[in-house]
Protein backbone atom coordinates (compact mmCIF):
# COMPACT_ATOMS: atom_id res chain seq x y z
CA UNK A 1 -47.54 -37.68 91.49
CA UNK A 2 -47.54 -37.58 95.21
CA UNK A 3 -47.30 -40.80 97.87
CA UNK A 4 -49.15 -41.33 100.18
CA UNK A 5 -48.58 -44.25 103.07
CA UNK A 6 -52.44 -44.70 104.33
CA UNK A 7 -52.66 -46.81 107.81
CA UNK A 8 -55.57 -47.25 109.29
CA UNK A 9 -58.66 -50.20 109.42
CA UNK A 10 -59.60 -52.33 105.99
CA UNK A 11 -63.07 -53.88 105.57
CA UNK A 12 -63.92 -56.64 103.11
CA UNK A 13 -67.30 -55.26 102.26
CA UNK A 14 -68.10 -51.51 102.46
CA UNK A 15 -66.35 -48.81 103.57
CA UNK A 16 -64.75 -47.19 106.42
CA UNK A 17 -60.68 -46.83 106.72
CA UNK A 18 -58.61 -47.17 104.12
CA UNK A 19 -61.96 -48.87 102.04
CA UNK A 20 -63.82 -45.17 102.52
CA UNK A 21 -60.59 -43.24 101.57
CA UNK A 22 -58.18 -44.90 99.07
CA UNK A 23 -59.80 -45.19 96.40
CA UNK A 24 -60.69 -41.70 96.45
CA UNK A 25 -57.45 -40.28 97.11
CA UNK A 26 -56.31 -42.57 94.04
CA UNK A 27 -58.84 -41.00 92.36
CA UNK A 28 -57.63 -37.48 92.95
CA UNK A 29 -54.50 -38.94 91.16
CA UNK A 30 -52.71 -39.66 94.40
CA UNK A 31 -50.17 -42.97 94.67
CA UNK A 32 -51.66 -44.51 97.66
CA UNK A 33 -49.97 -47.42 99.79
CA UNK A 34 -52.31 -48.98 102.51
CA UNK A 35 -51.08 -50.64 105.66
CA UNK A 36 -54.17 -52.23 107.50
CA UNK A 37 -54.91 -51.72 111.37
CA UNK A 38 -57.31 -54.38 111.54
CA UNK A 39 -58.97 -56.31 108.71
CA UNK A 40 -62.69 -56.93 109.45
CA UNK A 41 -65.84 -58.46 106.88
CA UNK A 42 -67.31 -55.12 107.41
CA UNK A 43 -67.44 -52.07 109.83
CA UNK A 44 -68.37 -52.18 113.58
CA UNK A 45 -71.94 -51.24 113.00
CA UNK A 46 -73.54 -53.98 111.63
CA UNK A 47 -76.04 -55.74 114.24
CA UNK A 48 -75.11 -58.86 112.99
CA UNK A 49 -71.90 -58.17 114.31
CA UNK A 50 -68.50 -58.98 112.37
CA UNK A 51 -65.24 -61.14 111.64
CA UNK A 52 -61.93 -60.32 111.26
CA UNK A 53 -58.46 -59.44 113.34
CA UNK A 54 -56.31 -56.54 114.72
CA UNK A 55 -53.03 -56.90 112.48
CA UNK A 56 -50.02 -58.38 115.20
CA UNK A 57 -47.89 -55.69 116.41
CA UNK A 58 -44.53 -55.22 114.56
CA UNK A 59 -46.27 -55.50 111.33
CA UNK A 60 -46.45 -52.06 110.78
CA UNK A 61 -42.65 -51.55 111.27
CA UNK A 62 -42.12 -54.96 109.31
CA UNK A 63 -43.62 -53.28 106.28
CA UNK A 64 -42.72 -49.73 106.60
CA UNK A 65 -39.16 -51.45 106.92
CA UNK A 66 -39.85 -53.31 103.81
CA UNK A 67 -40.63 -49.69 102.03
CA UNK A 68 -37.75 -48.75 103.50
CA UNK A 69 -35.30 -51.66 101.87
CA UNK A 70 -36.29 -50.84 98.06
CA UNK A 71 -35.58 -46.69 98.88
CA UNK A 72 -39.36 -45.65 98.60
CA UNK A 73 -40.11 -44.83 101.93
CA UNK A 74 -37.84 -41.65 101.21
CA UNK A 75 -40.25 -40.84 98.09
CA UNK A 76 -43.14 -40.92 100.37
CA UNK A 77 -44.96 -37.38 100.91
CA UNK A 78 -47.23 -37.75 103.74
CA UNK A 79 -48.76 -41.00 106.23
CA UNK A 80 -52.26 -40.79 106.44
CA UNK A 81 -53.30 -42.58 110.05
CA UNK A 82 -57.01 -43.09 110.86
CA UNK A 83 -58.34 -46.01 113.30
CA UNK A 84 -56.02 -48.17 115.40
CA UNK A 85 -56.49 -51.66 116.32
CA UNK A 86 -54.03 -51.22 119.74
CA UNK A 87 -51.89 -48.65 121.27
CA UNK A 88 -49.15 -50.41 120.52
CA UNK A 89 -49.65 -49.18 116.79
CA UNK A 90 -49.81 -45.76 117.56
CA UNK A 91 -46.33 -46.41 118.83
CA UNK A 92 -45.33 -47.84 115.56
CA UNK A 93 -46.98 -45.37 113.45
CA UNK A 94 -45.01 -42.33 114.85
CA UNK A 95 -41.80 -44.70 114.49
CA UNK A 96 -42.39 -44.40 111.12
CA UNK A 97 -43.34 -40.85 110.56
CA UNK A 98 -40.20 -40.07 112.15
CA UNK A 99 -38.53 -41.99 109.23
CA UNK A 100 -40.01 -40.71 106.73
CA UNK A 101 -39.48 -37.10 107.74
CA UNK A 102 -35.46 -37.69 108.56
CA UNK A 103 -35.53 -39.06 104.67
CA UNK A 104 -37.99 -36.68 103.37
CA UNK A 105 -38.00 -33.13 105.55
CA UNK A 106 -40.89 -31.87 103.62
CA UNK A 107 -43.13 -34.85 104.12
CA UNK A 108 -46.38 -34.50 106.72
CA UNK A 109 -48.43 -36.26 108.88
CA UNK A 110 -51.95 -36.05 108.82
CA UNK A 111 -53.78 -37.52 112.17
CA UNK A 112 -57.49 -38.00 112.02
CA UNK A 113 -57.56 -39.55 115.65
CA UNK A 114 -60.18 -41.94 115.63
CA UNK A 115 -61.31 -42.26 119.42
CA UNK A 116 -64.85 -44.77 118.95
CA UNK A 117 -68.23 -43.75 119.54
CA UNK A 118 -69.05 -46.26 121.93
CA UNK A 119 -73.13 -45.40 121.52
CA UNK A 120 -73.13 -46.76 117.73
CA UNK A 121 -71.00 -49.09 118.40
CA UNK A 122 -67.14 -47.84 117.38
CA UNK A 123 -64.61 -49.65 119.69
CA UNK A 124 -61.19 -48.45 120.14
CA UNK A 125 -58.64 -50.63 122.13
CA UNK A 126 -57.50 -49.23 125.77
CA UNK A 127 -54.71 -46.92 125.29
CA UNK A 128 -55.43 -45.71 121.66
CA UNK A 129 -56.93 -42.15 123.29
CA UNK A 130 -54.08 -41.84 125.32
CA UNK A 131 -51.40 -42.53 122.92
CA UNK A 132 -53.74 -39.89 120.44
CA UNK A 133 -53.16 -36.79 123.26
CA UNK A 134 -49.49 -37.29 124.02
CA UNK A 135 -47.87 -39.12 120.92
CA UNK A 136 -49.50 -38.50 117.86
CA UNK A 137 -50.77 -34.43 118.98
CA UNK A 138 -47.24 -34.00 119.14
CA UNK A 139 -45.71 -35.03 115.95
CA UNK A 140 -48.70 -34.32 113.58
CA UNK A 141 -48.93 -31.56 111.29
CA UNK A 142 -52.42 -31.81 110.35
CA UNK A 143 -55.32 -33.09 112.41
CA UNK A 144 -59.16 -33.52 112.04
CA UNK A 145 -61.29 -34.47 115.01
CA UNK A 146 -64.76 -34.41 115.04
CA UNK A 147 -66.23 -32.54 118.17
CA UNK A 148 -65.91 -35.19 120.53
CA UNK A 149 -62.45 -35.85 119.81
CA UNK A 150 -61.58 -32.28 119.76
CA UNK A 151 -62.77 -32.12 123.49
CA UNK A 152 -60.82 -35.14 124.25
CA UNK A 153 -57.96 -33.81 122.94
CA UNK A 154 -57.81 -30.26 124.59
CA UNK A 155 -59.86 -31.91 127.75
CA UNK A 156 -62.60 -28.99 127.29
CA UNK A 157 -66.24 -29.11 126.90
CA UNK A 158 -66.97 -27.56 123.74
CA UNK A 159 -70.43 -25.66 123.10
CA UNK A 160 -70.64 -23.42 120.41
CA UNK A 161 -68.26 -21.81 117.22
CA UNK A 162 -66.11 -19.73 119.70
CA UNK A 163 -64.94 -22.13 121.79
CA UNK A 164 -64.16 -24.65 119.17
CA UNK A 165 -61.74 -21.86 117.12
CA UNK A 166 -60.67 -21.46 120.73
CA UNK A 167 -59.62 -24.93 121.34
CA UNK A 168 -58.23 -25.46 117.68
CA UNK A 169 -55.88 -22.44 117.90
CA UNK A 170 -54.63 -23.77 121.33
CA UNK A 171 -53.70 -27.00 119.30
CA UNK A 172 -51.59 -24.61 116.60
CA UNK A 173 -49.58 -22.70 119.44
CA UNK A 174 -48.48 -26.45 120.17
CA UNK A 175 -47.28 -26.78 116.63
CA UNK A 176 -50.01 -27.83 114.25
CA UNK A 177 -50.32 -26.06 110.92
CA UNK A 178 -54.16 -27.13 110.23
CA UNK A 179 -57.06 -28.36 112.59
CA UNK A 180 -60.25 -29.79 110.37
CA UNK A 181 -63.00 -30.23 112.59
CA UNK A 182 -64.90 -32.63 110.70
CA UNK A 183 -68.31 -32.31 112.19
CA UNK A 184 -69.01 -29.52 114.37
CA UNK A 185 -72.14 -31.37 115.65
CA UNK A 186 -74.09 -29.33 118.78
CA UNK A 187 -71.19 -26.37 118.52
CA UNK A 188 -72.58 -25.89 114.72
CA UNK A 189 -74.43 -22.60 114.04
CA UNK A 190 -76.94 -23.93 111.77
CA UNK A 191 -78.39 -27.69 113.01
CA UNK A 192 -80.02 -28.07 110.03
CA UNK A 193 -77.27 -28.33 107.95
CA UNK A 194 -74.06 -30.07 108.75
CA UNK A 195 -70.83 -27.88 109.13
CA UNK A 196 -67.08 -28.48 109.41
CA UNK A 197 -64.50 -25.89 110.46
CA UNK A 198 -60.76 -25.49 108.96
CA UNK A 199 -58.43 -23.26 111.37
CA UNK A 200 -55.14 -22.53 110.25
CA UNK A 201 -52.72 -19.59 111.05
CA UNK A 202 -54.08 -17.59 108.44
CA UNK A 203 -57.68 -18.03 109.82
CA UNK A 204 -60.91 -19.80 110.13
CA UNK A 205 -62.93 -21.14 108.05
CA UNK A 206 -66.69 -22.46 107.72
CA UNK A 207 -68.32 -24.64 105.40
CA UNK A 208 -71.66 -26.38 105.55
CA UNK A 209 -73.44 -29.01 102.80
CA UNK A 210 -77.11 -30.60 103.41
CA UNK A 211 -78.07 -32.85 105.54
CA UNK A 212 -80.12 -36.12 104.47
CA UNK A 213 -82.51 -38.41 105.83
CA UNK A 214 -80.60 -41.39 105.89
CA UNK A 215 -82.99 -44.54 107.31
CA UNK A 216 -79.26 -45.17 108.93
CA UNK A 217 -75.94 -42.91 108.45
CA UNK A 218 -73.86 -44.29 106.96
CA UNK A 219 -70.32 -45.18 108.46
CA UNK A 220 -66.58 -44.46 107.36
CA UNK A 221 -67.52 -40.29 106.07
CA UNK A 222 -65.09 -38.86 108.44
CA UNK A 223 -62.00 -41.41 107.32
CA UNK A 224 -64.02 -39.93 103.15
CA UNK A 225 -62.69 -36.67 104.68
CA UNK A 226 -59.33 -37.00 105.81
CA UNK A 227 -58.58 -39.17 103.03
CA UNK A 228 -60.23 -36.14 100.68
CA UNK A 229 -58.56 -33.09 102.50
CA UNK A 230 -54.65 -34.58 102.37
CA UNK A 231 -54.93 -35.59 98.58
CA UNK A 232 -56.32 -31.96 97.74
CA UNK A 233 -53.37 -30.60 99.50
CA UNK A 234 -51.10 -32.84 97.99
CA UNK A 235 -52.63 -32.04 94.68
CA UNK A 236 -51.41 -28.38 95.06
CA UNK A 237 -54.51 -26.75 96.49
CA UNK A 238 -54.42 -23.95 99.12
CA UNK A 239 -56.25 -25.16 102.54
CA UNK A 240 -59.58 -23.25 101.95
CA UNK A 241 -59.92 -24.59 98.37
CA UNK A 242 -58.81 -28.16 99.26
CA UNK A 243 -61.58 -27.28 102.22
CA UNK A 244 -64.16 -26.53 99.92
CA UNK A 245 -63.58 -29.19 97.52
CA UNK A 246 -63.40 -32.11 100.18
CA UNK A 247 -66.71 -30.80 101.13
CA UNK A 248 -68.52 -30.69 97.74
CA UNK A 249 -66.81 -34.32 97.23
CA UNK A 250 -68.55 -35.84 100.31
CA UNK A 251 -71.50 -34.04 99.71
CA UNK A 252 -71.94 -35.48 96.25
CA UNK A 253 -70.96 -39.26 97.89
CA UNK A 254 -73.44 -38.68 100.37
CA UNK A 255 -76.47 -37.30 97.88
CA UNK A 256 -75.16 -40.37 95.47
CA UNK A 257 -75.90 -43.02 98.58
CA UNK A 258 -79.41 -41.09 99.04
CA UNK A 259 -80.56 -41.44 96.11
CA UNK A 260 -79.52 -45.02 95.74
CA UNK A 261 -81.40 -45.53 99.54
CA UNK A 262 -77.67 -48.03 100.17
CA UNK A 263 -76.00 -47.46 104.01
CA UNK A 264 -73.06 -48.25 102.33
CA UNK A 265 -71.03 -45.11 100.72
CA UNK A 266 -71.53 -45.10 97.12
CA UNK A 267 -68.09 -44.05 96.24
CA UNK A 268 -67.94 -45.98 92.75
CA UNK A 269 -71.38 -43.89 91.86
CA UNK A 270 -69.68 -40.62 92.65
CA UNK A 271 -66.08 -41.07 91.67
CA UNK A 272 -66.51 -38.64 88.71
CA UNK A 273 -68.05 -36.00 91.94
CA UNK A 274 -64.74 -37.24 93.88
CA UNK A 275 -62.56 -36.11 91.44
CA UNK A 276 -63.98 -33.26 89.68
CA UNK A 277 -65.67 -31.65 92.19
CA UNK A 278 -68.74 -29.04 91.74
CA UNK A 279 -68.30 -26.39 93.70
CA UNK A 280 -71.64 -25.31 95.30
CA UNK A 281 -70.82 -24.13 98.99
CA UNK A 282 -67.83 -21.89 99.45
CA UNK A 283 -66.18 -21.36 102.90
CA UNK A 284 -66.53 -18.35 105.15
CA UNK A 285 -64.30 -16.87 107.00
CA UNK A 286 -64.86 -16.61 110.51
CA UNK A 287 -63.31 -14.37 113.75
């Protein structure tokens, strides 16, 4: 069984953070230990607004020292990061993927740098960008952006399928081993159906699944897809088929929540989808 040290947000209600992705890395037989950014009734979104804190700083140390103390930090196999509730996290994060890689050599870091989407109403604190481009870029060893994040983090405007393999193989010359571009948005080649790209030394790779209707999207899919991705990697799968797996998971979450007409993900509803996936869309490799 592998570990996996998850920090990123925690809502009470719903999902987005670790509430969108531990459970389903648990159920992909993962041992998952959440550390919460911020803890919040529910996500961002709501137009009723929400309650809730950014955890103090030191906290995250205080507890990944605490890990540390009983000799299971040194069992852990990869940190999982996803939204920050400062900069001064970031900081605190990378502390500790530092010490779990001088206990455990063959442990990872998987980034999904969570910059905000200021238009629907996803807030990062000042800072967390910055600390995303020059701390985090350099000690992860897998990342997944979506489109505006990838721009951000190669400061390049991005416009079609070229230039995004482009801009993801300038992130593996600086030592990445996998860029997942989580939603390919105006760059995709097909806008009626959504796409993600995987680009890894060996190659590129795109996947598409359908698009629905939603009355309103629901929130917390992208922290569904890192949290997907790193447990089918940790489960043993090569990148394309953890690739294609992650995306038949979220697509079956996503036709689940549909069908039930929630804005909510419907990840109890799906969990058998989440863990036994169905296999419908395979990826193609692209030049």
């Amino acid at each position: 069984m592998k570990r996996i040290l998850s920090i990123q947000s925690h809502v009470v209600f719903g999902c987005a953070g670790n509430s969108s992705a531990v459970f389903p890395m648990r159920r992909l037989g993962m041992e998952v230990w959440p550390i919460n950014t911020v803890q919040f009734s529910n996500h961002t979104q709501y137009a009723q607004g929400w309650t809730g804190t950014v955890m103090p700083a030191g906290q995250i140390t205080e507890l990944v020292q605490g890990l540390d103390n009983i000799g299971k930090l040194q069992t852990c196999d990869a940190i999982l990061s996803g939204y920050l509730g400062s900069a001064e996290q970031g900081g605190e994060i990378v502390a500790a993927v530092k010490k779990m890689k001088a206990l455990n050599p063959n442990a990872i870091y998987f980034c999904d740098p969570v910059m905000g989407h200021p238009e629907k109403g996803c807030i990062v604190a000042p800072g967390v960008q910055e600390f995303l481009k020059t701390q985090a870029l350099a000690e992860a060893d897998i990342i997944a952006p979506n489109l505006l994040e990838l721009e951000t983090l190669t400061d390049r405007e991005l416009h079609n399928l070229d230039e995004v393999i482009n801009a993801c193989e300038c992130l593996l010359e600086k030592g990445l081993e996998m860029v997942v571009v989580k939603h390919l948005a105006k760059a995709a080649t097909c806008q009626e159906q959504f796409e993600m790209l995987l680009v890894t030394k060996a190659g590129s790779y795109l996947i598409s699944r359908p698009l629905y209707e939603f009355e309103k999207q629901p929130v917390g899919v992208g922290d569904l897809i890192s949290g997907l991705m790193l447990a089918n990697l940790q489960a043993g799968f090569s990148p394309v088929e953890a690739f294609e797996r992650t995306n038949a998971s979220v697509d079956a979450v996503l036709l689940e929540t549909f069908n039930q007409g929630a804005y909510e993900l419907q990840l109890i509803g799906a969990q058998d989808a989440i863990a036994s996936p169905v296999i419908k869309a395979h990826a193609k490799r692209v030049n």
